[in-house]
Structure formats: C-alpha cells, structure tokens
Protein backbone atom coordinates (compact mmCIF):
# COMPACT_ATOMS: atom_id res chain seq x y z
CA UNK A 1 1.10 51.31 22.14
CA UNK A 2 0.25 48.83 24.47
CA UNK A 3 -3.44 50.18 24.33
CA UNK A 4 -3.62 49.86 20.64
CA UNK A 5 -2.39 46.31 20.79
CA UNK A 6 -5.04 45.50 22.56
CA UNK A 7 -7.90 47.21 20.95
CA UNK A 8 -7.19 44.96 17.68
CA UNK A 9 -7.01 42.06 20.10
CA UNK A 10 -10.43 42.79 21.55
CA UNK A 11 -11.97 43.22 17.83
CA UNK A 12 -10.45 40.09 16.30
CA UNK A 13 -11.08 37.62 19.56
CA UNK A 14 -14.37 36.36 18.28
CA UNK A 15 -13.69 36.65 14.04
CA UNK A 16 -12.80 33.62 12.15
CA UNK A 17 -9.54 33.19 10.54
CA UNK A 18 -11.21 34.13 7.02
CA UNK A 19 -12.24 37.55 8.84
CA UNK A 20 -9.13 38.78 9.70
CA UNK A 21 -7.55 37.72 6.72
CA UNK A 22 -9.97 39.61 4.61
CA UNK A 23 -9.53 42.60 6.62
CA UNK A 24 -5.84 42.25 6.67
CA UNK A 25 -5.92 41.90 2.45
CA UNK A 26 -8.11 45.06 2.26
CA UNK A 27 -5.54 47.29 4.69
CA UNK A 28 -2.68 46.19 2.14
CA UNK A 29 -4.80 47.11 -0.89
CA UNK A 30 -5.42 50.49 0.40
CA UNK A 31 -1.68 50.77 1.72
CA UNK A 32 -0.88 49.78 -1.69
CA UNK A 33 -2.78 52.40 -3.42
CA UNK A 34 -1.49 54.98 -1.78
CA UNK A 35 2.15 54.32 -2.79
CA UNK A 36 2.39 56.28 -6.32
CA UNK A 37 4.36 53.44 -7.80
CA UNK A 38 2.26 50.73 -6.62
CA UNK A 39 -1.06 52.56 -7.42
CA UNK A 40 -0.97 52.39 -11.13
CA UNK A 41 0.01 48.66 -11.61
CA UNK A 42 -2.76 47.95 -8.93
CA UNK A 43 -5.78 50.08 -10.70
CA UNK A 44 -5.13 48.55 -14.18
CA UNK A 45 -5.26 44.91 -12.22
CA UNK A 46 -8.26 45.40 -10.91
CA UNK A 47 -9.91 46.80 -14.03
CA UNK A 48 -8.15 44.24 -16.28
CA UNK A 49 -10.16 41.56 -14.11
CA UNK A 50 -13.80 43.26 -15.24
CA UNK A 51 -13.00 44.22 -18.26
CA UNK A 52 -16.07 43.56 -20.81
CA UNK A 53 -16.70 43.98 -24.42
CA UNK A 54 -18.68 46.96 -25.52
CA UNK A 55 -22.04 46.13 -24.35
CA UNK A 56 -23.41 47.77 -27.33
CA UNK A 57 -22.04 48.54 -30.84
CA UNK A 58 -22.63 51.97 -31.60
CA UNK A 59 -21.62 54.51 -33.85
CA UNK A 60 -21.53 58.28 -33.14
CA UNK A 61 -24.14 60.75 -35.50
CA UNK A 62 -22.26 62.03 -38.31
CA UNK A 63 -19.60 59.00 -38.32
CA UNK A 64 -18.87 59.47 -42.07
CA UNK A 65 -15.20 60.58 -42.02
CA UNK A 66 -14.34 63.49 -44.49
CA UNK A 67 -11.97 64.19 -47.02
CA UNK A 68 -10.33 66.65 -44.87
CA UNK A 69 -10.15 64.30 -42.09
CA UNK A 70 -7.63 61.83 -43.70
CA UNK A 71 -5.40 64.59 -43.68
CA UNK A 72 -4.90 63.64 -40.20
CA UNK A 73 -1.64 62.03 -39.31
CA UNK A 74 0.54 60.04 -36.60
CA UNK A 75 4.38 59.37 -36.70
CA UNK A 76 5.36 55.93 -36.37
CA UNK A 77 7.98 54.78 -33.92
CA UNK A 78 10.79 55.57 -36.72
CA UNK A 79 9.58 59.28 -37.11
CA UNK A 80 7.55 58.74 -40.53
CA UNK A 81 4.34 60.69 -40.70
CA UNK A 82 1.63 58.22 -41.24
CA UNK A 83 -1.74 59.70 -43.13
CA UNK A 84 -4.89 58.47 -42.68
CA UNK A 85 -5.33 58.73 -46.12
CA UNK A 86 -3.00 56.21 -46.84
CA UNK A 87 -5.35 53.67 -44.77
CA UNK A 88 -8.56 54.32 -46.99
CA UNK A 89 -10.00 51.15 -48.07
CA UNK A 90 -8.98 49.60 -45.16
CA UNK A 91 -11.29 48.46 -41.96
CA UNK A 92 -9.03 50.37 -39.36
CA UNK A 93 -8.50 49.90 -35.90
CA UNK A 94 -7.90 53.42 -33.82
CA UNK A 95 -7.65 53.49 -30.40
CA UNK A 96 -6.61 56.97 -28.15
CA UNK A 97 -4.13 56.17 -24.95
CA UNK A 98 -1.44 57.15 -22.98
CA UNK A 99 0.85 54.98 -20.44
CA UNK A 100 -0.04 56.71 -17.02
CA UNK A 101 -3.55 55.99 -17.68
CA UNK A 102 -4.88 52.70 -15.67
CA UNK A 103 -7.76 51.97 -18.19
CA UNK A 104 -5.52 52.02 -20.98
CA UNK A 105 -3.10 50.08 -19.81
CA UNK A 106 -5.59 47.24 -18.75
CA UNK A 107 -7.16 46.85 -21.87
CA UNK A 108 -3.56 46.61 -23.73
CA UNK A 109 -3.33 42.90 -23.18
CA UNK A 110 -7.00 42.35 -25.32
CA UNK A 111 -5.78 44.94 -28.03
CA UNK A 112 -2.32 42.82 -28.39
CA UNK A 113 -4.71 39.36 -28.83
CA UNK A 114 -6.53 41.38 -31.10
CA UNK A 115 -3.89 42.04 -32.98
CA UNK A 116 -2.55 39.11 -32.95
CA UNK A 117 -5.55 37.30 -34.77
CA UNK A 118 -6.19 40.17 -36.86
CA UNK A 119 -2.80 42.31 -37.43
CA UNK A 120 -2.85 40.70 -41.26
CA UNK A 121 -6.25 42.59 -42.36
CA UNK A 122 -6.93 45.24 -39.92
CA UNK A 123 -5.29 48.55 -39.74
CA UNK A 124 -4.32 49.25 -36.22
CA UNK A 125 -3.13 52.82 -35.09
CA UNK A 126 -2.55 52.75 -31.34
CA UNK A 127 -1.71 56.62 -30.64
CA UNK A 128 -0.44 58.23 -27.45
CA UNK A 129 0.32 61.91 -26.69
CA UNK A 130 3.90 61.23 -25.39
CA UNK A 131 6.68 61.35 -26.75
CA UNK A 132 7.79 58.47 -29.13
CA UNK A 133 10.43 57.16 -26.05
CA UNK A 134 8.11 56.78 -23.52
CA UNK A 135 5.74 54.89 -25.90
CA UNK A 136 8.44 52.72 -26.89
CA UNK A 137 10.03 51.86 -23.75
CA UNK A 138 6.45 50.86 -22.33
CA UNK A 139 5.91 48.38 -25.34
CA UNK A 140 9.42 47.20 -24.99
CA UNK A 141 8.77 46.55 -21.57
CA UNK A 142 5.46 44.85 -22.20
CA UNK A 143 6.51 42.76 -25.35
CA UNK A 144 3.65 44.27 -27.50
CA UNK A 145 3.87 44.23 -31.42
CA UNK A 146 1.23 46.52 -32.44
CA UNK A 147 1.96 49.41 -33.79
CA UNK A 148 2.05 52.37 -31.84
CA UNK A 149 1.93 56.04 -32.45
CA UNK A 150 2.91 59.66 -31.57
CA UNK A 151 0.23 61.90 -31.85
CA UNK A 152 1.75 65.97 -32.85
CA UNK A 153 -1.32 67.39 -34.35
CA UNK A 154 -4.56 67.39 -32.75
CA UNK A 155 -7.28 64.99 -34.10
CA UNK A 156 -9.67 65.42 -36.63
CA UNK A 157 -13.42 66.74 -34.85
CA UNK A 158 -14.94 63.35 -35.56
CA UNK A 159 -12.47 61.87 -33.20
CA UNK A 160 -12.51 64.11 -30.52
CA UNK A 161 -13.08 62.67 -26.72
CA UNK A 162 -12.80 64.02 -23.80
CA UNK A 163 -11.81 60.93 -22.12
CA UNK A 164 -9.21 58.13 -22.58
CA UNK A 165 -9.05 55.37 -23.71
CA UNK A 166 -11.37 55.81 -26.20
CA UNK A 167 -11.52 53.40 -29.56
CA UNK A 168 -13.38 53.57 -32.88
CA UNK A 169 -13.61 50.83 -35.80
CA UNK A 170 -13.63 52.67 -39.17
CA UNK A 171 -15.04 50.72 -42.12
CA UNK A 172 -13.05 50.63 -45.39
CA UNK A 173 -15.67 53.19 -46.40
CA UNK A 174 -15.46 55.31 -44.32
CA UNK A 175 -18.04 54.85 -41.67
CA UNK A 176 -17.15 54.59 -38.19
CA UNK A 177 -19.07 51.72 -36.86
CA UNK A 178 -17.82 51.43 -33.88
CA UNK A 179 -17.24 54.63 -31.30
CA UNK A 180 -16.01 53.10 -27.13
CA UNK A 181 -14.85 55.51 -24.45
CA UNK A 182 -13.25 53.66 -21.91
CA UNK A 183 -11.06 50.31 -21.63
CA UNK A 184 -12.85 47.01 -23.08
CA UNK A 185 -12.21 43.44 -23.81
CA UNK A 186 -10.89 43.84 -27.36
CA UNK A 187 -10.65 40.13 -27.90
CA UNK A 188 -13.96 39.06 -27.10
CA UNK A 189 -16.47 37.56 -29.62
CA UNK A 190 -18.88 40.21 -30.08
CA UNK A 191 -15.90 41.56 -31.83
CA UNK A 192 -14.79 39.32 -33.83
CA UNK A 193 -17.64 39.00 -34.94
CA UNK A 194 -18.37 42.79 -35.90
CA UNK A 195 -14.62 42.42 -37.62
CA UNK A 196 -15.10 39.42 -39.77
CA UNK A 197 -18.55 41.10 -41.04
CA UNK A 198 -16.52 43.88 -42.45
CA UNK A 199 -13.69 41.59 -43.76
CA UNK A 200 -16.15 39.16 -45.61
C-alpha cells in the first residue's frame, strides 16, 4: 500500500494543481460510468452539451406517405388508439424513443421547447416501445407536456430505422421533409425556420 502511495506521489510532485485536478475529474467520470445507475444520467449529459441541429434537412427517397400508411396507430397515455389518419392535413411532428436510451433522453429537453412554441399548430407524436407506465412515470418525473405514445403495432415501412432516436417532419401533404436518426437540438433556428415555412 505504502508502495502505491508513493508511486502517485512521485507522478504528481512536479504537475500543477490544474493537472491533478483534471486527472482526478477524469478518474470520477470513468468511475461514474461504470456504475449502471450513474451511467445513463451521465451519457445523456454529455451528449445534451453537443447537441446540434440537423446539419442538413433531408428527406428520405420515396417520402410520400401512403394511404395504407395512416392506418398506422399509437395509444395515447389514456389507452385510445390514435390513427395517423386522423392527423392528415396537419404538419406533424414524429419522433421514435425509448427511456433507457441516452440520446433520447438528451434531446427531450429541445423537443419539450419545441413544443412549447409550437404545441398549438404542430402535431407531435412522441412514441416509445414500453409500456404506457414506464413512459408516464419518466414524463412525470421530468415535467414534460408533450404528448407521448405507446407504440403496439410495428411502424409503417416508410418509418422504419434501425436506430433510435430517430425523428421525421411530415408535411400536411403528406411529404416527409424532414428524416434525423439520432438526438438533435429540436429548438434551434434552422428549425423553426423549416416549421414556420410549412405553417405560412
């Protein structure tokens, strides 16, 4: 023990204060992510801190939604089965999560703002795989008032993803116009801007 002691002493002797602090913050980050309840909280942080908007705005081929894809639907936090097809004509906002996943949960703060500004004259359907408790007690916990979604039948083929988050912006036409795997700043200009084009 004694030998240890005095191996750190012989590599911090000559390191500034601001060295061995660094160091010191670094050990407790990795510490920190490997305790499973610490981990999660810790990821989202970090990637809350770079989150950016999409860099570009981008639509996948084919992003005309089909009759038979309104027949998709989501059950709302009271257990009513919510259509798609009761959304045409409306610029909707769809975004694919789930509450384990870090990404998801960082960019949850920019969808809220989002919402916020925007909750009057954009459809938002925030869906999740889990069951309607889990989804609730992690927006109860987080104070969010968007609305959020169970997901029971798998998604039409134009919204298939193979990662999460992912987000699309479908136009009251149809059209997605907007197709973003992975968390982003929801509240940023760029889309605001994109928004209020469709809403004009």
């Amino acid at each position: 023990m004694n030998r240890i002691i005095q191996k750190i002493k012989d590599r911090y002797k000559n390191k500034s204060w601001f060295h061995i602090f660094s160091d010191l913050l670094f050990y407790v980050f990795i510490i920190l992510l490997l305790i499973p309840t610490t981990r999660m909280p810790l990821v989202a942080f970090v990637k809350k801190a770079t989150l950016i908007a999409p860099l570009k705005i981008s639509a996948p081929d084919n992003s005309k939604l089909e009759k038979s894809d309104y027949k998709w639907y989501v059950q709302s936090s009271e257990g009513e089965n919510i259509y798609l097809e009761q959304l045409k004509g409306e610029l909707i906002f769809l975004n694919f999560w789930a509450t384990w996943c870090p990404p998801c949960v960082a960019e949850m703060p920019s969808i809220q703002s989002l919402y916020e500004e925007y909750g009057d004259k954009v459809k938002f359907i925030i869906v999740s795989r889990e069951s309607p408790e889990v989804i609730h007690e992690f927006v109860k916990k987080n104070e969010y008032t968007f609305p959020v979604f169970s997901q029971s039948v798998s998604e039409p083929e134009i919204f298939k993803s193979q990662s999460i988050p992912t987000s699309y912006l479908i136009s009251p036409s149809g059209n997605i116009i907007l197709k973003k795997k992975g968390a982003a700043k929801w509240d940023s200009r760029k889309i605001k801007e994109l928004i209020n084009t469709y809403l004009e």
